[in-house]
N, C-alpha and C. Protein backbone atom coordinates (compact mmCIF):
# COMPACT_ATOMS: atom_id res chain seq x y z
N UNK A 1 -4.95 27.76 -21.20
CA UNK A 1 -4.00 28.80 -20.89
C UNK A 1 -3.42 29.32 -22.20
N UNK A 2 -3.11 30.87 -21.91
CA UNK A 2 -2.42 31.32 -23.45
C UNK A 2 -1.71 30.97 -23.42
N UNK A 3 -0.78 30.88 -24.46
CA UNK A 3 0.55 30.65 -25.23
C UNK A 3 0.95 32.31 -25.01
N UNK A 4 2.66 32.39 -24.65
CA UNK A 4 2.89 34.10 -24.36
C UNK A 4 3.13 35.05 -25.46
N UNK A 5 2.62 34.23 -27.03
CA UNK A 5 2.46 35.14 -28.00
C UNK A 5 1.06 35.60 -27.91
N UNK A 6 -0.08 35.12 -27.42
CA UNK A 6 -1.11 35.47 -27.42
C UNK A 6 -1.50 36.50 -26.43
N UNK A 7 -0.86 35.81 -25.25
CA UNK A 7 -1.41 37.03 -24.52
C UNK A 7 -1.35 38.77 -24.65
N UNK A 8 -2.17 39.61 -24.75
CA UNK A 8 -2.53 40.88 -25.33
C UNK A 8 -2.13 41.71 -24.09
N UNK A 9 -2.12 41.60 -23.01
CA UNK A 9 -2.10 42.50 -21.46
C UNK A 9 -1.35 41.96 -20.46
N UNK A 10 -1.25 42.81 -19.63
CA UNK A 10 -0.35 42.22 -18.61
C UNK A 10 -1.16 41.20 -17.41
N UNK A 11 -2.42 41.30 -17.34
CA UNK A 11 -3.49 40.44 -16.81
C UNK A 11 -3.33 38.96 -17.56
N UNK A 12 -3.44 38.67 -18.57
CA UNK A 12 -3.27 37.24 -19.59
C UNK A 12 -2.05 36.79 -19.07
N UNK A 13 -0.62 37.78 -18.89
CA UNK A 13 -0.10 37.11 -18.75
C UNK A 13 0.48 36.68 -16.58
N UNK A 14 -0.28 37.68 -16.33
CA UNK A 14 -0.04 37.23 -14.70
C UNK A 14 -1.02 36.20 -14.53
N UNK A 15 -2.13 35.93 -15.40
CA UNK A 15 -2.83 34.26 -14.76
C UNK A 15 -2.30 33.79 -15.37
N UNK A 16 -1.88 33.70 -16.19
CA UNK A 16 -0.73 32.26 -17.07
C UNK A 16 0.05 32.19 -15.86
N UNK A 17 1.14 33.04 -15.41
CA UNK A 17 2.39 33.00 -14.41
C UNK A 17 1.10 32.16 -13.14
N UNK A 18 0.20 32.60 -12.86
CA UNK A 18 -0.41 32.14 -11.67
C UNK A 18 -0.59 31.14 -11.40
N UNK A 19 -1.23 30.31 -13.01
CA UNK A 19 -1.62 29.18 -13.23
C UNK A 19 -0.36 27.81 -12.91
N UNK A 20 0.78 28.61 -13.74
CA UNK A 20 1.80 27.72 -14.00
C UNK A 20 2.38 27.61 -12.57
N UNK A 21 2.36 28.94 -11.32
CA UNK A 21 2.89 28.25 -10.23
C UNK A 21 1.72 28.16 -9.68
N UNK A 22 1.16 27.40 -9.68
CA UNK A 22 -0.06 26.44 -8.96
C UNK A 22 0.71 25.01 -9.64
N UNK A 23 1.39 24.73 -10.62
CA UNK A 23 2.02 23.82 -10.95
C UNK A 23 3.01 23.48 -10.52
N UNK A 24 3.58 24.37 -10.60
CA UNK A 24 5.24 23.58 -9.65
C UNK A 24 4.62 23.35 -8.75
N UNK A 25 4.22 24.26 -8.14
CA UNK A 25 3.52 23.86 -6.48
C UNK A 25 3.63 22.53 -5.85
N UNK A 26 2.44 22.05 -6.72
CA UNK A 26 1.89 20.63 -7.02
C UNK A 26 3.08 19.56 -7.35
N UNK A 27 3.89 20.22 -8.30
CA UNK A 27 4.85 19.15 -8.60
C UNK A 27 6.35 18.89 -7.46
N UNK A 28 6.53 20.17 -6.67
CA UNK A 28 7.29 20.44 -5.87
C UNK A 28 6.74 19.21 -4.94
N UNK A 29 5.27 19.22 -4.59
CA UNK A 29 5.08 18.48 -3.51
C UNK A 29 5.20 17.47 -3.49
N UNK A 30 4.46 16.72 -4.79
CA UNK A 30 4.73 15.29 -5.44
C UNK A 30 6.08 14.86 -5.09
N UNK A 31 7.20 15.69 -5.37
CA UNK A 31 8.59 15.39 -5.00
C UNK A 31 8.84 15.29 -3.86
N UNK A 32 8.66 16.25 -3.47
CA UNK A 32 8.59 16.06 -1.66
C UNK A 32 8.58 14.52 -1.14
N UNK A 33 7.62 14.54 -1.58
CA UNK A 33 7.20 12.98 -1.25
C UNK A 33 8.49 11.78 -1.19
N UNK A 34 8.68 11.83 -2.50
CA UNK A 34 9.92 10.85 -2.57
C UNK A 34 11.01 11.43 -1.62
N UNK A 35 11.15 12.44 -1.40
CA UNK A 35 12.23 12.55 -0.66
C UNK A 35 12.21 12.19 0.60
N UNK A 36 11.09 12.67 1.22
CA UNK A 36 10.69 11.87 2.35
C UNK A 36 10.75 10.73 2.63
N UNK A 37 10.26 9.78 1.37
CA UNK A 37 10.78 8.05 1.37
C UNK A 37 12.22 7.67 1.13
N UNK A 38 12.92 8.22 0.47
CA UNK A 38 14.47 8.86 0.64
C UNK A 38 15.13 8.52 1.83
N UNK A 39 14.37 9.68 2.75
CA UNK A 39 15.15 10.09 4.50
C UNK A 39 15.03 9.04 4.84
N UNK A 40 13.75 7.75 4.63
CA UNK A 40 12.83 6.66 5.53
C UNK A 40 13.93 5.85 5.56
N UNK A 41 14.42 5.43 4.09
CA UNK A 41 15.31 4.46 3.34
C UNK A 41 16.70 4.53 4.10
N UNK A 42 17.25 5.62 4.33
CA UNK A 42 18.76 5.72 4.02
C UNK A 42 18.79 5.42 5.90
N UNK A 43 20.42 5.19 6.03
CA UNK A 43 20.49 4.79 7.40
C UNK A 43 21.12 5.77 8.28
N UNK A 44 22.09 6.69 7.57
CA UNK A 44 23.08 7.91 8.48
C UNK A 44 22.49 9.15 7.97
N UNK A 45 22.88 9.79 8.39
CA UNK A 45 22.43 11.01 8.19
C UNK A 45 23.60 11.49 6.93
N UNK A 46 24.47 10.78 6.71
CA UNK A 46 25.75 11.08 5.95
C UNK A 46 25.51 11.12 4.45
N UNK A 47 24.39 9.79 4.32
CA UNK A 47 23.92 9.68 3.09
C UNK A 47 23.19 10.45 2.34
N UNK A 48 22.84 11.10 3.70
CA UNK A 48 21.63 12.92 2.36
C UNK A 48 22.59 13.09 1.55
N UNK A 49 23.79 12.94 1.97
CA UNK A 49 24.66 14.03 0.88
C UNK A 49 25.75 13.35 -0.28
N UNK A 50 25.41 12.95 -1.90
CA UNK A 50 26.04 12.19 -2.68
C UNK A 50 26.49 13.22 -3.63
N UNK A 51 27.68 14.15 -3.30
CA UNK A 51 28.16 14.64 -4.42
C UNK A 51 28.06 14.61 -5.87
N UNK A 52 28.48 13.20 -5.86
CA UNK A 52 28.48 12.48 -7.03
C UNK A 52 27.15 13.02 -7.82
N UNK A 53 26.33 12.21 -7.36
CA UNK A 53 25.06 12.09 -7.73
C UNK A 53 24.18 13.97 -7.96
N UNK A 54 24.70 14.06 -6.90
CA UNK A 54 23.92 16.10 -7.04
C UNK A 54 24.98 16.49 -8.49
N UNK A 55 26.29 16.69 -8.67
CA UNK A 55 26.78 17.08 -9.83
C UNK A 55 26.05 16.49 -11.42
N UNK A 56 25.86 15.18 -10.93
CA UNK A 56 25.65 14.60 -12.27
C UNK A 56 23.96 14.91 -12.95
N UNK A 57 23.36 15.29 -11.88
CA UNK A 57 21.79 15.60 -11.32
C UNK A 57 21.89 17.16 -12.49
N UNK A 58 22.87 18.13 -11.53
CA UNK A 58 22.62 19.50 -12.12
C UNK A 58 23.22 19.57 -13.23
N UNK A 59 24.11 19.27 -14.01
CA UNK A 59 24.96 19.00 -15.08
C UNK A 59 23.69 18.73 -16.14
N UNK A 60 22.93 17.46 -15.53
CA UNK A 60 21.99 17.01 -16.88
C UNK A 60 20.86 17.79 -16.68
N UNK A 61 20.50 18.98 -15.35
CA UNK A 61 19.27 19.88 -15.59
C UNK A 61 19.60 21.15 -16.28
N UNK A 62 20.68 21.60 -16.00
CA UNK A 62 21.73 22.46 -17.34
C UNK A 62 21.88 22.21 -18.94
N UNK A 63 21.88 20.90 -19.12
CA UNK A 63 21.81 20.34 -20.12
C UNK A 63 20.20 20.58 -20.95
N UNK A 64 19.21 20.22 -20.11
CA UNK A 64 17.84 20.28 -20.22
C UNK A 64 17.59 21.16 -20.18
N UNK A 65 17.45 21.98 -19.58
CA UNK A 65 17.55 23.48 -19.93
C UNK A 65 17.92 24.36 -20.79
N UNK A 66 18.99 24.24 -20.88
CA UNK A 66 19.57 24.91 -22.68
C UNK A 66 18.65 24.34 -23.70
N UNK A 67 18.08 22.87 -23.57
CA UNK A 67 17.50 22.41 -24.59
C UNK A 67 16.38 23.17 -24.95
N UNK A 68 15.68 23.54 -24.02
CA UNK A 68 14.31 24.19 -23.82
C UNK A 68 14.14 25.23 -23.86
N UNK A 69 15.23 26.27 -23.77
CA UNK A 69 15.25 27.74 -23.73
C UNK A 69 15.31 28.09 -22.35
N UNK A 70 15.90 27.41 -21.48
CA UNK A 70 15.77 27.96 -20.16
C UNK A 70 16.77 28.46 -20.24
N UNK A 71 17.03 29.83 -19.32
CA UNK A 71 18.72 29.99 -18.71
C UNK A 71 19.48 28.90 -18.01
N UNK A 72 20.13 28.21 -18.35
CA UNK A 72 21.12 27.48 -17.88
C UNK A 72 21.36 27.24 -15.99
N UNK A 73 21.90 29.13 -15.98
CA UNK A 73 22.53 29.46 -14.77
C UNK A 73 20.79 28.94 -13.78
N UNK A 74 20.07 30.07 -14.31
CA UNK A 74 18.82 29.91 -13.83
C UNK A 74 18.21 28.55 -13.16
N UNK A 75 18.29 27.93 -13.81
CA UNK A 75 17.63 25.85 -13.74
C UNK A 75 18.89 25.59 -12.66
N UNK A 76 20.09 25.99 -12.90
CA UNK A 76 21.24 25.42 -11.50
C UNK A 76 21.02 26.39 -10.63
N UNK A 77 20.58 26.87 -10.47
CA UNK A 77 20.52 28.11 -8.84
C UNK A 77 19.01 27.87 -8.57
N UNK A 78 17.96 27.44 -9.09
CA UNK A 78 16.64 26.38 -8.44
C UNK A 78 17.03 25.22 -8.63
N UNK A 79 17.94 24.49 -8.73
CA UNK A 79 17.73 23.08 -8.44
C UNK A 79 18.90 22.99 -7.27
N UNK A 80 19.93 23.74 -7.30
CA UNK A 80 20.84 23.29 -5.96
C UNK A 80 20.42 24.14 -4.71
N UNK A 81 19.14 25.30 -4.93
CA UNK A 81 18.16 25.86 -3.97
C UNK A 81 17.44 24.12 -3.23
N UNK A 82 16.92 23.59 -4.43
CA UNK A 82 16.31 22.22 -3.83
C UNK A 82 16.74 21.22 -3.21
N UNK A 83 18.19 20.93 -4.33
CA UNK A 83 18.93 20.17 -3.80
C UNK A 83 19.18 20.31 -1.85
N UNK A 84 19.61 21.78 -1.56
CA UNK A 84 20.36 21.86 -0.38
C UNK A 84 18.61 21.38 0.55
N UNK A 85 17.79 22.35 -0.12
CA UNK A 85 16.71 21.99 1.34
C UNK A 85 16.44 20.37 1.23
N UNK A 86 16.80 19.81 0.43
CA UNK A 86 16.40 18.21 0.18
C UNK A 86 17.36 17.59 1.48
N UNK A 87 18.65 17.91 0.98
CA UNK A 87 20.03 17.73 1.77
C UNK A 87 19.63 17.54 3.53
N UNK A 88 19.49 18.96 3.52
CA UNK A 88 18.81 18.88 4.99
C UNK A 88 17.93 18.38 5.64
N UNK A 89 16.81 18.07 4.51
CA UNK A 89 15.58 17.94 5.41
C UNK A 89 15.64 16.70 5.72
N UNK A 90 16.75 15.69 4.67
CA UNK A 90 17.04 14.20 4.73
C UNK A 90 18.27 14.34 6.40
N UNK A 91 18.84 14.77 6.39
CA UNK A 91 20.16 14.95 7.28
C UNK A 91 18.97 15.27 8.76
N UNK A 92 18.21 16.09 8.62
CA UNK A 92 17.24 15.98 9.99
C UNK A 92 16.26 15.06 10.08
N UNK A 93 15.77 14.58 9.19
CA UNK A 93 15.04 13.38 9.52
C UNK A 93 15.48 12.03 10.01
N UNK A 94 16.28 11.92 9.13
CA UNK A 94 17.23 10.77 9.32
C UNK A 94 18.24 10.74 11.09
N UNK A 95 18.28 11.70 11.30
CA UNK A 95 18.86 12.57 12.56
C UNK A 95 17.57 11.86 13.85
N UNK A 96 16.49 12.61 13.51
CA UNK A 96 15.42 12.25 14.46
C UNK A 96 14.70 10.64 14.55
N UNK A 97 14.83 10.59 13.18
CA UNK A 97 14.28 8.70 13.55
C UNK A 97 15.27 7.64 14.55
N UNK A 98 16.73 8.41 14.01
CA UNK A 98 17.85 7.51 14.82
C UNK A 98 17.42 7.58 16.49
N UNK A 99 17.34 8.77 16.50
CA UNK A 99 17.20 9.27 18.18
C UNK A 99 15.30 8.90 18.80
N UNK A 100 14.61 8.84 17.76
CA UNK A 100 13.43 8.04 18.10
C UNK A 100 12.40 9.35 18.37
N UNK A 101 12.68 10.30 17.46
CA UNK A 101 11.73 11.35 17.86
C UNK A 101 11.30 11.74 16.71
N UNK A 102 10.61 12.67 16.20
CA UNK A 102 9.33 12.74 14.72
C UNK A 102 10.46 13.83 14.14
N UNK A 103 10.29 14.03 12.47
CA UNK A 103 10.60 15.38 12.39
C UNK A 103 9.40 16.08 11.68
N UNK A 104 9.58 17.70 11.64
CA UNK A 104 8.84 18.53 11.33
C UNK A 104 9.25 19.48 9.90
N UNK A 105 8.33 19.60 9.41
CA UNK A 105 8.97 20.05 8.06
C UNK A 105 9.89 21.27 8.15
């Protein structure tokens, strides 16, 4: 893949963009995963949600971000996008195993 000094056209650089989300993609899902073992783990539905832990989470992806050249704001408005669907999807799973029924993504 180019580097975005190389790329010459606007084609170079929409398969770079293409390439790279075929990556999150992938990495989104990988995560997924754990979260799902997450919902398995925890016992209330109360526990999706650790303040604590989500502040200290986006604080250090803000942090990481500035490091890297990301926008700041940017990296906290996709990660508490994730955070919340994480939130939920733990708060309904956890919801349906109690009651003895499957959940659906």
């Amino acid at each position: 893949m180019k580097h975005p000094a190389d790329c010459v056209n606007k084609s170079d650089i929409r398969t770079a963009i293409d390439r790279l989300d075929e990556d999150l993609l992938q990495i989104f899902a990988r995560r997924q995963g754990y979260v799902r073992r997450m919902a398995e783990l925890k016992n209330r539905p109360e526990e999706a949600f650790d303040h604590e832990r989500i502040e200290t989470m986006v604080a250090a992806i803000r942090a990481r971000a500035a490091e890297l050249g990301l926008e700041s704001d940017q990296a906290e408005l996709i990660w508490r996008t994730l955070i919340d669907w994480n939130v939920a999807y733990e708060k309904r799973a956890i919801s349906a195993r109690l009651e003895g029924g499957a959940i659906t993504s």
